[in-house]
PDB file of N, CA and C in Angstrom:
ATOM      1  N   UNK A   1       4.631  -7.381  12.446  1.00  0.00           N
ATOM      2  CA  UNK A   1       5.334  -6.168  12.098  1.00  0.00           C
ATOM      3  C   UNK A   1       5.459  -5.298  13.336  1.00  0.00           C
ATOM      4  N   UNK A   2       6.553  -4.216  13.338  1.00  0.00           N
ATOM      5  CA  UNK A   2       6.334  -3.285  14.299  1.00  0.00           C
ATOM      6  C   UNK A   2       6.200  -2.254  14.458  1.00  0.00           C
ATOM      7  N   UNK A   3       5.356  -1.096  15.157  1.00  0.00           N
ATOM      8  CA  UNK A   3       5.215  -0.222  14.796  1.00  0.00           C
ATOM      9  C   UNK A   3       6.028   0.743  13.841  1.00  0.00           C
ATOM     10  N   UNK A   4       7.720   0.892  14.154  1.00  0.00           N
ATOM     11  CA  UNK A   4       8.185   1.646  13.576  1.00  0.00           C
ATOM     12  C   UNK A   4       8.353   1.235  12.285  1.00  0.00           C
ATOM     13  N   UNK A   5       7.530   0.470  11.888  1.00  0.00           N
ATOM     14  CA  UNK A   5       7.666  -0.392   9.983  1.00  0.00           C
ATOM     15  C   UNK A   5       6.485   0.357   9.124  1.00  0.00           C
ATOM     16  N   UNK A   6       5.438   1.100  10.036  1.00  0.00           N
ATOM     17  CA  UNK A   6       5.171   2.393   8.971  1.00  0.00           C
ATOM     18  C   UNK A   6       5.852   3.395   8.569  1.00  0.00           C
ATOM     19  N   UNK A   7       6.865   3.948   9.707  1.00  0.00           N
ATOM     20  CA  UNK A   7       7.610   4.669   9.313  1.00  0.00           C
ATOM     21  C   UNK A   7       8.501   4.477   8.114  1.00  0.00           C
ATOM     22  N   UNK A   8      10.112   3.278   8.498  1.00  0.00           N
ATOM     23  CA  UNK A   8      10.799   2.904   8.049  1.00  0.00           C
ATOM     24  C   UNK A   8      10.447   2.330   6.857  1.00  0.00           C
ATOM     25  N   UNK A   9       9.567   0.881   6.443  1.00  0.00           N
ATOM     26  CA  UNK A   9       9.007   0.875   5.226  1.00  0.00           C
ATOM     27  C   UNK A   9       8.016   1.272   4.408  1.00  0.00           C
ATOM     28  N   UNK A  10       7.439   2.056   4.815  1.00  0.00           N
ATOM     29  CA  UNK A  10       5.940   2.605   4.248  1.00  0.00           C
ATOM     30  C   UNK A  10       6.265   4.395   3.809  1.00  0.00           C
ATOM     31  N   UNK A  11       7.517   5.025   4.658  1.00  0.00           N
ATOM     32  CA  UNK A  11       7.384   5.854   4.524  1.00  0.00           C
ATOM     33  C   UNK A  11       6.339   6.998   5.498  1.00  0.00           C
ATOM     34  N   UNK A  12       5.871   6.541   6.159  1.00  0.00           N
ATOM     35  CA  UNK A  12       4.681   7.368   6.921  1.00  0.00           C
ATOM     36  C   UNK A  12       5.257   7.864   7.979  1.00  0.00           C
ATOM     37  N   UNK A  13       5.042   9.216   8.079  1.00  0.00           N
ATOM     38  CA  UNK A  13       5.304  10.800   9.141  1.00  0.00           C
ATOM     39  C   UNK A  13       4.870  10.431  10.328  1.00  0.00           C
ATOM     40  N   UNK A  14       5.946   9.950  11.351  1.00  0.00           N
ATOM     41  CA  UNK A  14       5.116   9.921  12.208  1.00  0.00           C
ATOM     42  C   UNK A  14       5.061  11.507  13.252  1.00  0.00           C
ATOM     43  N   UNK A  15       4.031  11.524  13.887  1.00  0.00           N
ATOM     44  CA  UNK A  15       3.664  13.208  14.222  1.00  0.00           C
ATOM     45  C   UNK A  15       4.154  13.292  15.763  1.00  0.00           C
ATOM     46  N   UNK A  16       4.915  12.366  16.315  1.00  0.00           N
ATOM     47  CA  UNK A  16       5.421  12.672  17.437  1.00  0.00           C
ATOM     48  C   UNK A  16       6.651  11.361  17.558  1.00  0.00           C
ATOM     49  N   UNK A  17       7.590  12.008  18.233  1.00  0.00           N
ATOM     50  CA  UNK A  17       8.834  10.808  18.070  1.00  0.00           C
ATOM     51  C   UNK A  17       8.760  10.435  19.556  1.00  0.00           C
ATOM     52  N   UNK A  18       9.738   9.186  19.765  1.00  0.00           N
ATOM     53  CA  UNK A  18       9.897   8.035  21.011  1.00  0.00           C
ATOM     54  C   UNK A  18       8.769   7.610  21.208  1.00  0.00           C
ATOM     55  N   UNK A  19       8.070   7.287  19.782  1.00  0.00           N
ATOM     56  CA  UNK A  19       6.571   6.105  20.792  1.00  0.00           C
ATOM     57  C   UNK A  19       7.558   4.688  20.577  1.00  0.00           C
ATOM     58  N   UNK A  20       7.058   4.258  20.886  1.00  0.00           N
ATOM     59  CA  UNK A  20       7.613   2.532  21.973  1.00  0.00           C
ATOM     60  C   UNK A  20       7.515   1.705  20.878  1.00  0.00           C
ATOM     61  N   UNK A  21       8.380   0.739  19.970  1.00  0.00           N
ATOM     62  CA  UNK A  21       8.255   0.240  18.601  1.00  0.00           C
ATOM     63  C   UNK A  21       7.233  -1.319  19.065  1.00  0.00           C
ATOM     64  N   UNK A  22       5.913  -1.235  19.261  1.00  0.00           N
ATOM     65  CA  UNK A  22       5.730  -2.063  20.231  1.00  0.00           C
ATOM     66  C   UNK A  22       5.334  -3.255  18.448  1.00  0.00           C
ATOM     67  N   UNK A  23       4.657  -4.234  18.636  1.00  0.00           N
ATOM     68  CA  UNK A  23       4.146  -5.316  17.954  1.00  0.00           C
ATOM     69  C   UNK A  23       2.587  -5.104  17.257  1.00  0.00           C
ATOM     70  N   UNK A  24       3.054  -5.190  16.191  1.00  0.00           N
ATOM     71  CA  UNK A  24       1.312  -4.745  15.660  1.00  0.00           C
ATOM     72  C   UNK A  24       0.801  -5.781  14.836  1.00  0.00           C
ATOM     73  N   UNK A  25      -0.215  -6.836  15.260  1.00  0.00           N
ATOM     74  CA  UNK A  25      -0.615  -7.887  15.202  1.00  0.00           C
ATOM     75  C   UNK A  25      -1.589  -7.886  13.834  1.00  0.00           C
ATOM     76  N   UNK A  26      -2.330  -6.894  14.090  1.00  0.00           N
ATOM     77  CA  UNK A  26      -3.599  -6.351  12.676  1.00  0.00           C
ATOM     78  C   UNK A  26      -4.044  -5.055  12.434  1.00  0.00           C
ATOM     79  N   UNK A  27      -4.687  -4.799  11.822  1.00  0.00           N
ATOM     80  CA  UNK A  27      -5.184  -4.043  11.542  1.00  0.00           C
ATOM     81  C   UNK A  27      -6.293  -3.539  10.707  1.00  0.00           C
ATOM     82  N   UNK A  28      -7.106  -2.109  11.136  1.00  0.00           N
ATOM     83  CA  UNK A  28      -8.424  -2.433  11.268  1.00  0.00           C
ATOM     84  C   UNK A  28      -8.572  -0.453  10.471  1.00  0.00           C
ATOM     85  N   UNK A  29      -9.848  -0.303   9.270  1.00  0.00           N
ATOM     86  CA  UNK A  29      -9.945   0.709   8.866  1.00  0.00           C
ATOM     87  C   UNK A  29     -11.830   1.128   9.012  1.00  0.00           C
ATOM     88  N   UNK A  30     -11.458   2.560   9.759  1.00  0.00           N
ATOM     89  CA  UNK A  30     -12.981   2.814  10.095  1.00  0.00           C
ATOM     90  C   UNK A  30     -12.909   4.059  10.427  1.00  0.00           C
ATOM     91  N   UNK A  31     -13.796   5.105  10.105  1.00  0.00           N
ATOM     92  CA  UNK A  31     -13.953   6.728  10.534  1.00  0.00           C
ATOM     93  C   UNK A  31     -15.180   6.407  11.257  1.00  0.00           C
ATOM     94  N   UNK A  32     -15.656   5.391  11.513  1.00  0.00           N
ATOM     95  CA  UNK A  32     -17.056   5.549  12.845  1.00  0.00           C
ATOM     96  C   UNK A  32     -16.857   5.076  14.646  1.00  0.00           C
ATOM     97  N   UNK A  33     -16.367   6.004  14.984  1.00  0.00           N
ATOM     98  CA  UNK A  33     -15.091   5.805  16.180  1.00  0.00           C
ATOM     99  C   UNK A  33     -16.147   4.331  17.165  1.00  0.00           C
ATOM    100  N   UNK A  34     -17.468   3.939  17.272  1.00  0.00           N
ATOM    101  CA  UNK A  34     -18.024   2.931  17.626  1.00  0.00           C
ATOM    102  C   UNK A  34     -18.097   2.143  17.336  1.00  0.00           C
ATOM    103  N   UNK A  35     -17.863   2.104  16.053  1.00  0.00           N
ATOM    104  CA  UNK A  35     -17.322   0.271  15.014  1.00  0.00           C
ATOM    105  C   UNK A  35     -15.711   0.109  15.690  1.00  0.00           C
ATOM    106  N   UNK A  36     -14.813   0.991  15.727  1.00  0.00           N
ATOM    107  CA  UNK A  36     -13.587   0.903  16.205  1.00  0.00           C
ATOM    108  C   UNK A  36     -13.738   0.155  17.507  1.00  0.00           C
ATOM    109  N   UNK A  37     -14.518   0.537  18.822  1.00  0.00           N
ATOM    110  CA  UNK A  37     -14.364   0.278  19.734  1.00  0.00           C
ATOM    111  C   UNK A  37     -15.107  -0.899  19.813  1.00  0.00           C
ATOM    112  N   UNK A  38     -15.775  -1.302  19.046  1.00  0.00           N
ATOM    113  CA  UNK A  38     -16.713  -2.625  18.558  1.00  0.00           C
ATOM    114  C   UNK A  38     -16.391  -3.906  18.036  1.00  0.00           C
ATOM    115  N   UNK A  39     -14.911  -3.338  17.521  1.00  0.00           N
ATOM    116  CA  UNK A  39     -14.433  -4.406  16.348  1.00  0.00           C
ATOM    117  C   UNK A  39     -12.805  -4.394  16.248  1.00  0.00           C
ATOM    118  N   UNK A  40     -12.346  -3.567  16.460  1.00  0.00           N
ATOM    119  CA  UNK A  40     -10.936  -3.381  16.166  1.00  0.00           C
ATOM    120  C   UNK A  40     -10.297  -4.560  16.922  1.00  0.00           C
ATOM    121  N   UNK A  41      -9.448  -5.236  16.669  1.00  0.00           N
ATOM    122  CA  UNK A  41      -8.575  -6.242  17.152  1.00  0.00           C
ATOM    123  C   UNK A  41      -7.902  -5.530  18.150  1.00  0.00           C
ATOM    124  N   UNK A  42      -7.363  -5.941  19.186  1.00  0.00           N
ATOM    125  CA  UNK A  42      -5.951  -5.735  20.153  1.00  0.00           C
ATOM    126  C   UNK A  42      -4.765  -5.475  19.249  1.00  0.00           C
ATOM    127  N   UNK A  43      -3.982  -5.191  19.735  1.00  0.00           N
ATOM    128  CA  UNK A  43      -2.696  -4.678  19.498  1.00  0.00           C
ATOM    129  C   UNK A  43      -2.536  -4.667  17.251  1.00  0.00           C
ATOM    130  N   UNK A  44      -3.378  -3.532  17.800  1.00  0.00           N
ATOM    131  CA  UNK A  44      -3.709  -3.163  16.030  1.00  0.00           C
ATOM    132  C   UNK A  44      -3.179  -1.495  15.654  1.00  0.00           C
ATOM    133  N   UNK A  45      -2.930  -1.263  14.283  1.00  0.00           N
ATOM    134  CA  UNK A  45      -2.979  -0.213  13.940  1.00  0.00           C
ATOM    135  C   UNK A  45      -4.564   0.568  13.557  1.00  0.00           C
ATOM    136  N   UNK A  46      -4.459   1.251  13.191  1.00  0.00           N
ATOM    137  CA  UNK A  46      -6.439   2.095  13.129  1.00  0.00           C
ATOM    138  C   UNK A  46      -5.862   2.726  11.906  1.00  0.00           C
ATOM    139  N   UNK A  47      -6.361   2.503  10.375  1.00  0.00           N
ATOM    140  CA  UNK A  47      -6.094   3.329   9.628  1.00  0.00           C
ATOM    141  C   UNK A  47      -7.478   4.265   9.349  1.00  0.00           C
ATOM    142  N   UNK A  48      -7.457   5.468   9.321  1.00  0.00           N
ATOM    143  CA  UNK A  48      -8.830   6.607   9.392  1.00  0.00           C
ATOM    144  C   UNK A  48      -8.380   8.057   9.316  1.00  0.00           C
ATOM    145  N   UNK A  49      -9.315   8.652   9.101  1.00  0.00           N
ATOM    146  CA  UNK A  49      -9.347   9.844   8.656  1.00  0.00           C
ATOM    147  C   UNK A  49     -10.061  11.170   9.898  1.00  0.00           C
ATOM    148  N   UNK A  50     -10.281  10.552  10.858  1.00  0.00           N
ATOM    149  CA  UNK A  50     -10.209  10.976  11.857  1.00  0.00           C
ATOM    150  C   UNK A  50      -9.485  11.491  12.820  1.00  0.00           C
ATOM    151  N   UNK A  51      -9.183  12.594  12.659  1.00  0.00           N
ATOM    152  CA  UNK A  51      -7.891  13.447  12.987  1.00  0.00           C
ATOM    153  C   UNK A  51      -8.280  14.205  14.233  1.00  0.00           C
ATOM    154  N   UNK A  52      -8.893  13.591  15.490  1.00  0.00           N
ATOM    155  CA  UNK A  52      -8.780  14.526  16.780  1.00  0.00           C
ATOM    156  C   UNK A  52      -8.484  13.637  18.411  1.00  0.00           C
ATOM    157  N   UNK A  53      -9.193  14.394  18.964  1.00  0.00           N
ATOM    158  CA  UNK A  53      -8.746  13.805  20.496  1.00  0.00           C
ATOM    159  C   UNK A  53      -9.365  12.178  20.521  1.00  0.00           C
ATOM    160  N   UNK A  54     -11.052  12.375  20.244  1.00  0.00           N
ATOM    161  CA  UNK A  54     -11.697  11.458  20.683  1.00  0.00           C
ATOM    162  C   UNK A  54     -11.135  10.064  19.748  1.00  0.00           C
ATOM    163  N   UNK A  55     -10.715  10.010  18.871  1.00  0.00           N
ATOM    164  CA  UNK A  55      -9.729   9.126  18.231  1.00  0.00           C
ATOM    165  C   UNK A  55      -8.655   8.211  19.003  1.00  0.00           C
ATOM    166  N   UNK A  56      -8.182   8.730  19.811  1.00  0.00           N
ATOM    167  CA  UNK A  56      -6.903   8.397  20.500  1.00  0.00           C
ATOM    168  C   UNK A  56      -7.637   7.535  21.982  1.00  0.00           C
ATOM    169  N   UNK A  57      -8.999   8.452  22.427  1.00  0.00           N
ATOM    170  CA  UNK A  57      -9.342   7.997  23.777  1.00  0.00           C
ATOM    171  C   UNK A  57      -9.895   6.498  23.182  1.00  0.00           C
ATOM    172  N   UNK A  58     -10.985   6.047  21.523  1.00  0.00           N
ATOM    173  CA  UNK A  58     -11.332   5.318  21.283  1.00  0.00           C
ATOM    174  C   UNK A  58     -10.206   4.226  21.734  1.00  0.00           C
ATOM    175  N   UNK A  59      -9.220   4.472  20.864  1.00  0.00           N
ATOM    176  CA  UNK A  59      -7.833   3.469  20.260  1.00  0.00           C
ATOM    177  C   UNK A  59      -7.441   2.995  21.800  1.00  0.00           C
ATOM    178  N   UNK A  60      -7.266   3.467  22.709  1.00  0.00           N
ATOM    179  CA  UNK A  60      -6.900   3.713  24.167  1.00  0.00           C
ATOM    180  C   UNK A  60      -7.876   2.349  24.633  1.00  0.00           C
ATOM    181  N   UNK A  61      -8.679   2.654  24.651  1.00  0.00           N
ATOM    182  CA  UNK A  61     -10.316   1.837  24.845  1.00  0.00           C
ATOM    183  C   UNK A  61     -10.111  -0.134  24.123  1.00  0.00           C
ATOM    184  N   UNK A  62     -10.111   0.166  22.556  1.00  0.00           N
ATOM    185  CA  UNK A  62      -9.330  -1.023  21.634  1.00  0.00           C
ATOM    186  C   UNK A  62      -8.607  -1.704  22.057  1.00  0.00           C
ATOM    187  N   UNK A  63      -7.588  -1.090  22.597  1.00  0.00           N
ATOM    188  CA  UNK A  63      -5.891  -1.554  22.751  1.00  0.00           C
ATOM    189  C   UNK A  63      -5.205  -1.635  21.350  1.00  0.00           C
ATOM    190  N   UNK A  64      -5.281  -0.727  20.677  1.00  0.00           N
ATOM    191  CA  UNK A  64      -4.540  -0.058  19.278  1.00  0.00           C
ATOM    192  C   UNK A  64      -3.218   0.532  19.726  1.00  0.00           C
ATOM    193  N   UNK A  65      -2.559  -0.007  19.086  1.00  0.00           N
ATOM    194  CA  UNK A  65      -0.969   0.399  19.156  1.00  0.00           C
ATOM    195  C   UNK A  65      -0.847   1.804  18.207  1.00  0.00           C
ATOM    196  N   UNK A  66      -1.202   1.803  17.411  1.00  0.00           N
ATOM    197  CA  UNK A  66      -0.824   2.772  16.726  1.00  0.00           C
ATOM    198  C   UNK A  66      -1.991   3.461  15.384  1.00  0.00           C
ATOM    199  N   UNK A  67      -1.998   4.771  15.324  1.00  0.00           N
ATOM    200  CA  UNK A  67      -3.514   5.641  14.266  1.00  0.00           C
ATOM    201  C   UNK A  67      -2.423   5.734  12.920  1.00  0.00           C
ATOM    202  N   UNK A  68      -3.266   5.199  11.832  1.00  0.00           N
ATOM    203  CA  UNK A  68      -2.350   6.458  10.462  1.00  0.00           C
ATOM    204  C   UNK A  68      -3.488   7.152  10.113  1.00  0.00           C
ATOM    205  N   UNK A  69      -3.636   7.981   9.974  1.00  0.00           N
ATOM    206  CA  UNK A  69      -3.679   8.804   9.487  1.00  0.00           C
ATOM    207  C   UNK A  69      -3.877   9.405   8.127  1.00  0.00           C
ATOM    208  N   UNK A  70      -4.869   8.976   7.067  1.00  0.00           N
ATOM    209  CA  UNK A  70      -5.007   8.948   5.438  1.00  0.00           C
ATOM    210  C   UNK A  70      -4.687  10.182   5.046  1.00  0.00           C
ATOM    211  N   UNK A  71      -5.005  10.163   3.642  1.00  0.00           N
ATOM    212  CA  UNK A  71      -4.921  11.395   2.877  1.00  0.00           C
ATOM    213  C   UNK A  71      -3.853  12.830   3.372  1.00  0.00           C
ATOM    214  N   UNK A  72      -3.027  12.468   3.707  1.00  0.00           N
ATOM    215  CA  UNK A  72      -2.212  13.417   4.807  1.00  0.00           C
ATOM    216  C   UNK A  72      -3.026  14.483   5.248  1.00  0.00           C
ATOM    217  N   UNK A  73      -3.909  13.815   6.410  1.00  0.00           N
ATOM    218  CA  UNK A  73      -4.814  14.463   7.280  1.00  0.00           C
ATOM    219  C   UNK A  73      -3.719  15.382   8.193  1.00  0.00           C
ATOM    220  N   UNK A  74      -4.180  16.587   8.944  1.00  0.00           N
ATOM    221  CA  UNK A  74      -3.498  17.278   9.811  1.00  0.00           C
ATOM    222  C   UNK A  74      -3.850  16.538  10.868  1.00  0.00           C
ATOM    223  N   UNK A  75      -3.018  16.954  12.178  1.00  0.00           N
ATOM    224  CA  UNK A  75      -3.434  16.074  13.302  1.00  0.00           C
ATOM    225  C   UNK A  75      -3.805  17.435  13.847  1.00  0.00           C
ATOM    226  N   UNK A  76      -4.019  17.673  15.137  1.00  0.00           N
ATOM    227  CA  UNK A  76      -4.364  19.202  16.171  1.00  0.00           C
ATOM    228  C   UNK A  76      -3.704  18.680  17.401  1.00  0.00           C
ATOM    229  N   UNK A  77      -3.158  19.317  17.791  1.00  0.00           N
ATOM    230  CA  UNK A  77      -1.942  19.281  19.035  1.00  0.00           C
ATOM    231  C   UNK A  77      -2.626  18.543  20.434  1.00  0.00           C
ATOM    232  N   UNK A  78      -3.450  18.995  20.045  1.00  0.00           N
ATOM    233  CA  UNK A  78      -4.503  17.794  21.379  1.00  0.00           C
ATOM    234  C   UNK A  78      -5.025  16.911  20.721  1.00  0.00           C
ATOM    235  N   UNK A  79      -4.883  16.499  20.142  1.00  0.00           N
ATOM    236  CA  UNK A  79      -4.510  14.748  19.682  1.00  0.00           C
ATOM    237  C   UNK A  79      -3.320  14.041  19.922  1.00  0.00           C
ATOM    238  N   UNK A  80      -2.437  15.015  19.333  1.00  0.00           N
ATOM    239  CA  UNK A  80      -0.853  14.726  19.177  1.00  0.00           C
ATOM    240  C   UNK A  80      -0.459  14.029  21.048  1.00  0.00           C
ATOM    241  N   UNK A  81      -0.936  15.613  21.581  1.00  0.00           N
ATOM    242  CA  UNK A  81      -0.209  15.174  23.188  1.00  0.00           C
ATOM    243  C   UNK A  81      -1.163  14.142  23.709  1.00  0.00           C
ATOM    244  N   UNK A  82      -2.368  14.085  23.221  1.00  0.00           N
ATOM    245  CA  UNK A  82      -2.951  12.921  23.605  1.00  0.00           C
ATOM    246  C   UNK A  82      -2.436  11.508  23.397  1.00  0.00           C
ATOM    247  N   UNK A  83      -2.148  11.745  22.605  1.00  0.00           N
ATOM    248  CA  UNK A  83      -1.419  10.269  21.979  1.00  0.00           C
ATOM    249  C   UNK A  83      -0.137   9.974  22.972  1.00  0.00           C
ATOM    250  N   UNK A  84       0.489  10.937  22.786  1.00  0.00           N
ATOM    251  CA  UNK A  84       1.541  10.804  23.526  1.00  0.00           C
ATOM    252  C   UNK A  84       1.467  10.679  24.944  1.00  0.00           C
ATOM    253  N   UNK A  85       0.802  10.972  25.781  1.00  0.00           N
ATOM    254  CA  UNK A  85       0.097  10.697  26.542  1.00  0.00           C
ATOM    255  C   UNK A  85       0.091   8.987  26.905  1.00  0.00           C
ATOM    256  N   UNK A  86      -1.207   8.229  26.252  1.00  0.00           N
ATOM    257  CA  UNK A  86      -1.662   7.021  26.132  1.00  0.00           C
ATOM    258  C   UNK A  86      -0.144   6.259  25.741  1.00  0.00           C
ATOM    259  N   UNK A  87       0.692   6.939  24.596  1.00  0.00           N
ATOM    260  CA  UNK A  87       1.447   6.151  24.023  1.00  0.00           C
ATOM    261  C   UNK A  87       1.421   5.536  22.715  1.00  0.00           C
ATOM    262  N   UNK A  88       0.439   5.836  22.210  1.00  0.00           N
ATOM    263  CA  UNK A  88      -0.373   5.389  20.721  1.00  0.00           C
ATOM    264  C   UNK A  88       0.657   6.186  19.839  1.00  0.00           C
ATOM    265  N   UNK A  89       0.968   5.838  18.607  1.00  0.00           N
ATOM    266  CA  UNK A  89       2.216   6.443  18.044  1.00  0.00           C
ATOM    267  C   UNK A  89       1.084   6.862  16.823  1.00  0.00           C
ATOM    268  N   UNK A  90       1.010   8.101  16.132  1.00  0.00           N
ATOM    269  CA  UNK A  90       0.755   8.695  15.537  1.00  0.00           C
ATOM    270  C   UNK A  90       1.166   8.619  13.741  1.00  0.00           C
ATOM    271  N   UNK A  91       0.161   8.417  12.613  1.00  0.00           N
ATOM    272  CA  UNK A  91       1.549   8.873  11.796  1.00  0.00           C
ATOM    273  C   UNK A  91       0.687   9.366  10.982  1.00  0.00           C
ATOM    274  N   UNK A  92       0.947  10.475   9.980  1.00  0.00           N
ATOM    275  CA  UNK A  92       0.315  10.761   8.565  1.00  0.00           C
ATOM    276  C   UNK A  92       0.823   9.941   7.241  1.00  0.00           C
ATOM    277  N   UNK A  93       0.277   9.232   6.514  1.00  0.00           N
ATOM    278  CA  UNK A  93      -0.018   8.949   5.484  1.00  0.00           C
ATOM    279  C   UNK A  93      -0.762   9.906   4.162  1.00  0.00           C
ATOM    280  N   UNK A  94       0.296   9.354   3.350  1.00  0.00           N
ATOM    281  CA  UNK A  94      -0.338  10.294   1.725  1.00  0.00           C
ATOM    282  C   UNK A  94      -1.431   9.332   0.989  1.00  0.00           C
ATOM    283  N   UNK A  95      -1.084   8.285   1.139  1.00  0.00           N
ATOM    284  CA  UNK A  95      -2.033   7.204   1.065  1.00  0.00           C
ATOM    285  C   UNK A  95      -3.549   7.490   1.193  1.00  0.00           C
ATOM    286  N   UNK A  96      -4.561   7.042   0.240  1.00  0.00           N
ATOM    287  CA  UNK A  96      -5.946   6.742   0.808  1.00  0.00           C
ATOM    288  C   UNK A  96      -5.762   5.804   1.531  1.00  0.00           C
ATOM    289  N   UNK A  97      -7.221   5.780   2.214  1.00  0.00           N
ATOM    290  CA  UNK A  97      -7.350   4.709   3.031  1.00  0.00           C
ATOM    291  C   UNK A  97      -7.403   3.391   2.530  1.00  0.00           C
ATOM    292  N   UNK A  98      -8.081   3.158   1.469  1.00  0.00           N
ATOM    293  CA  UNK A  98      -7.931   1.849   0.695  1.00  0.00           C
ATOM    294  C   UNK A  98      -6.468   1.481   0.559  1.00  0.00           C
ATOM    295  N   UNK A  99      -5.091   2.458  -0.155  1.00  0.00           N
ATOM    296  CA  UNK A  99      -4.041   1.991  -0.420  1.00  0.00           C
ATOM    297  C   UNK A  99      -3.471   2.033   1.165  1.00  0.00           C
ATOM    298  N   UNK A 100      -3.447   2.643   1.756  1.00  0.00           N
ATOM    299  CA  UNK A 100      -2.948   2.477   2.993  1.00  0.00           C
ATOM    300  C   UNK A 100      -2.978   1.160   3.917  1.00  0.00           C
ATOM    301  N   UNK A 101      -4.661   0.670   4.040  1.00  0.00           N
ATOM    302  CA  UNK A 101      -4.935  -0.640   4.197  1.00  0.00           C
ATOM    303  C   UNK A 101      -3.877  -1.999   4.023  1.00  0.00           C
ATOM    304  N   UNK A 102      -4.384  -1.570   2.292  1.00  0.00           N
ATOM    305  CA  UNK A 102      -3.601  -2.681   1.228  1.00  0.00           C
ATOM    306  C   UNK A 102      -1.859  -3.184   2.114  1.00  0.00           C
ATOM    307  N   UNK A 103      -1.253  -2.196   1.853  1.00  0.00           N
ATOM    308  CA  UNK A 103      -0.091  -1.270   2.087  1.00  0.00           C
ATOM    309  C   UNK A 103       0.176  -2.139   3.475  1.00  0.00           C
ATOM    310  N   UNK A 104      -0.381  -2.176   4.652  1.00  0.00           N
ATOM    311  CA  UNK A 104      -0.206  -2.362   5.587  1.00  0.00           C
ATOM    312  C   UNK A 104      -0.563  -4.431   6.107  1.00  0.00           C
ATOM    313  N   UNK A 105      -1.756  -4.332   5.212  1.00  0.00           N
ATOM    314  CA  UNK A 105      -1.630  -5.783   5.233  1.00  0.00           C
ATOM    315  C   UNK A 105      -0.981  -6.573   4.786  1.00  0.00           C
ATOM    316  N   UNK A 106      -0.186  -5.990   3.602  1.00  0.00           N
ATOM    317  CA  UNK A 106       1.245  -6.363   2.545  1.00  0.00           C
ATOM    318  C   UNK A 106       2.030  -6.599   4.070  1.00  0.00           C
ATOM    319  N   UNK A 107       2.692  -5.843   4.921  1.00  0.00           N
ATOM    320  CA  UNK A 107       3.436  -5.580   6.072  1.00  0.00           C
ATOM    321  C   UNK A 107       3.094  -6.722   6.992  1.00  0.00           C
ATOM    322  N   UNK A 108       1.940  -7.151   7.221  1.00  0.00           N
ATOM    323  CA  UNK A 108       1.499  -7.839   8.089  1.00  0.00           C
ATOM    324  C   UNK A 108       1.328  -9.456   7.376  1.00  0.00           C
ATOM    325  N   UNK A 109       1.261  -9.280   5.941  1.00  0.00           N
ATOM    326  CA  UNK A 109       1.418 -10.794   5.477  1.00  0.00           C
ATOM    327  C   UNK A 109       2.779 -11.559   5.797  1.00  0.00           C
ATOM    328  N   UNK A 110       3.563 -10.587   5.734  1.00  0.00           N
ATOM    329  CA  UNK A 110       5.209 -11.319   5.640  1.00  0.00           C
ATOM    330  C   UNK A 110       5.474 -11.847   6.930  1.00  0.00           C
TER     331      UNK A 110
END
């Protein structure tokens, strides 16, 4: 799948526009930013509820293409430009994290 297929089929906000529609291989759900950097696959999405800077430097670290963002978490503008920054494309989800998951591995089965 590719990044912009949370947007386009999922529906999900993304919180900053022109990130790079790059290839998103898997994906991986965790709010303990050291299991992330422990476990997360390469060129993955991060679904979590972790809405700040140190989020983005983790994902950076991973090689995560792209954060959603659960429960339509707020992001804080130094995340946002952080992201943008790295390049990590951002998005909010209304979704829990469980349906969001689901949701995304549906995306990644096809």
């Amino acid at each position: 799948m590719k990044i912009g297929d949370l947007e386009k089929k999922l529906g999900y906000a993304p919180l900053w526009e022109g990130y790079e529609d790059r290839e998103v291989l898997d994906g991986y759900t965790s709010d303990l930013l050291s299991d992330v950097m422990g476990n997360a696959p390469d060129e993955s999405v991060l679904i979590t509820i972790q809405a700040h800077k140190n989020t983005v430097a983790v994902a950076t670290l991973a090689g995560i293409n792209a954060i959603v963002l659960s429960n339509n978490r707020p992001a804080p503008d130094e995340m946002i430009e952080a992201a943008r920054e790295e390049g990590i494309a951002v998005f909010r989800a209304g979704d829990n994290q469980f349906t969001a998951s689901w949701r995304i591995h549906e995306l990644l089965s096809r």
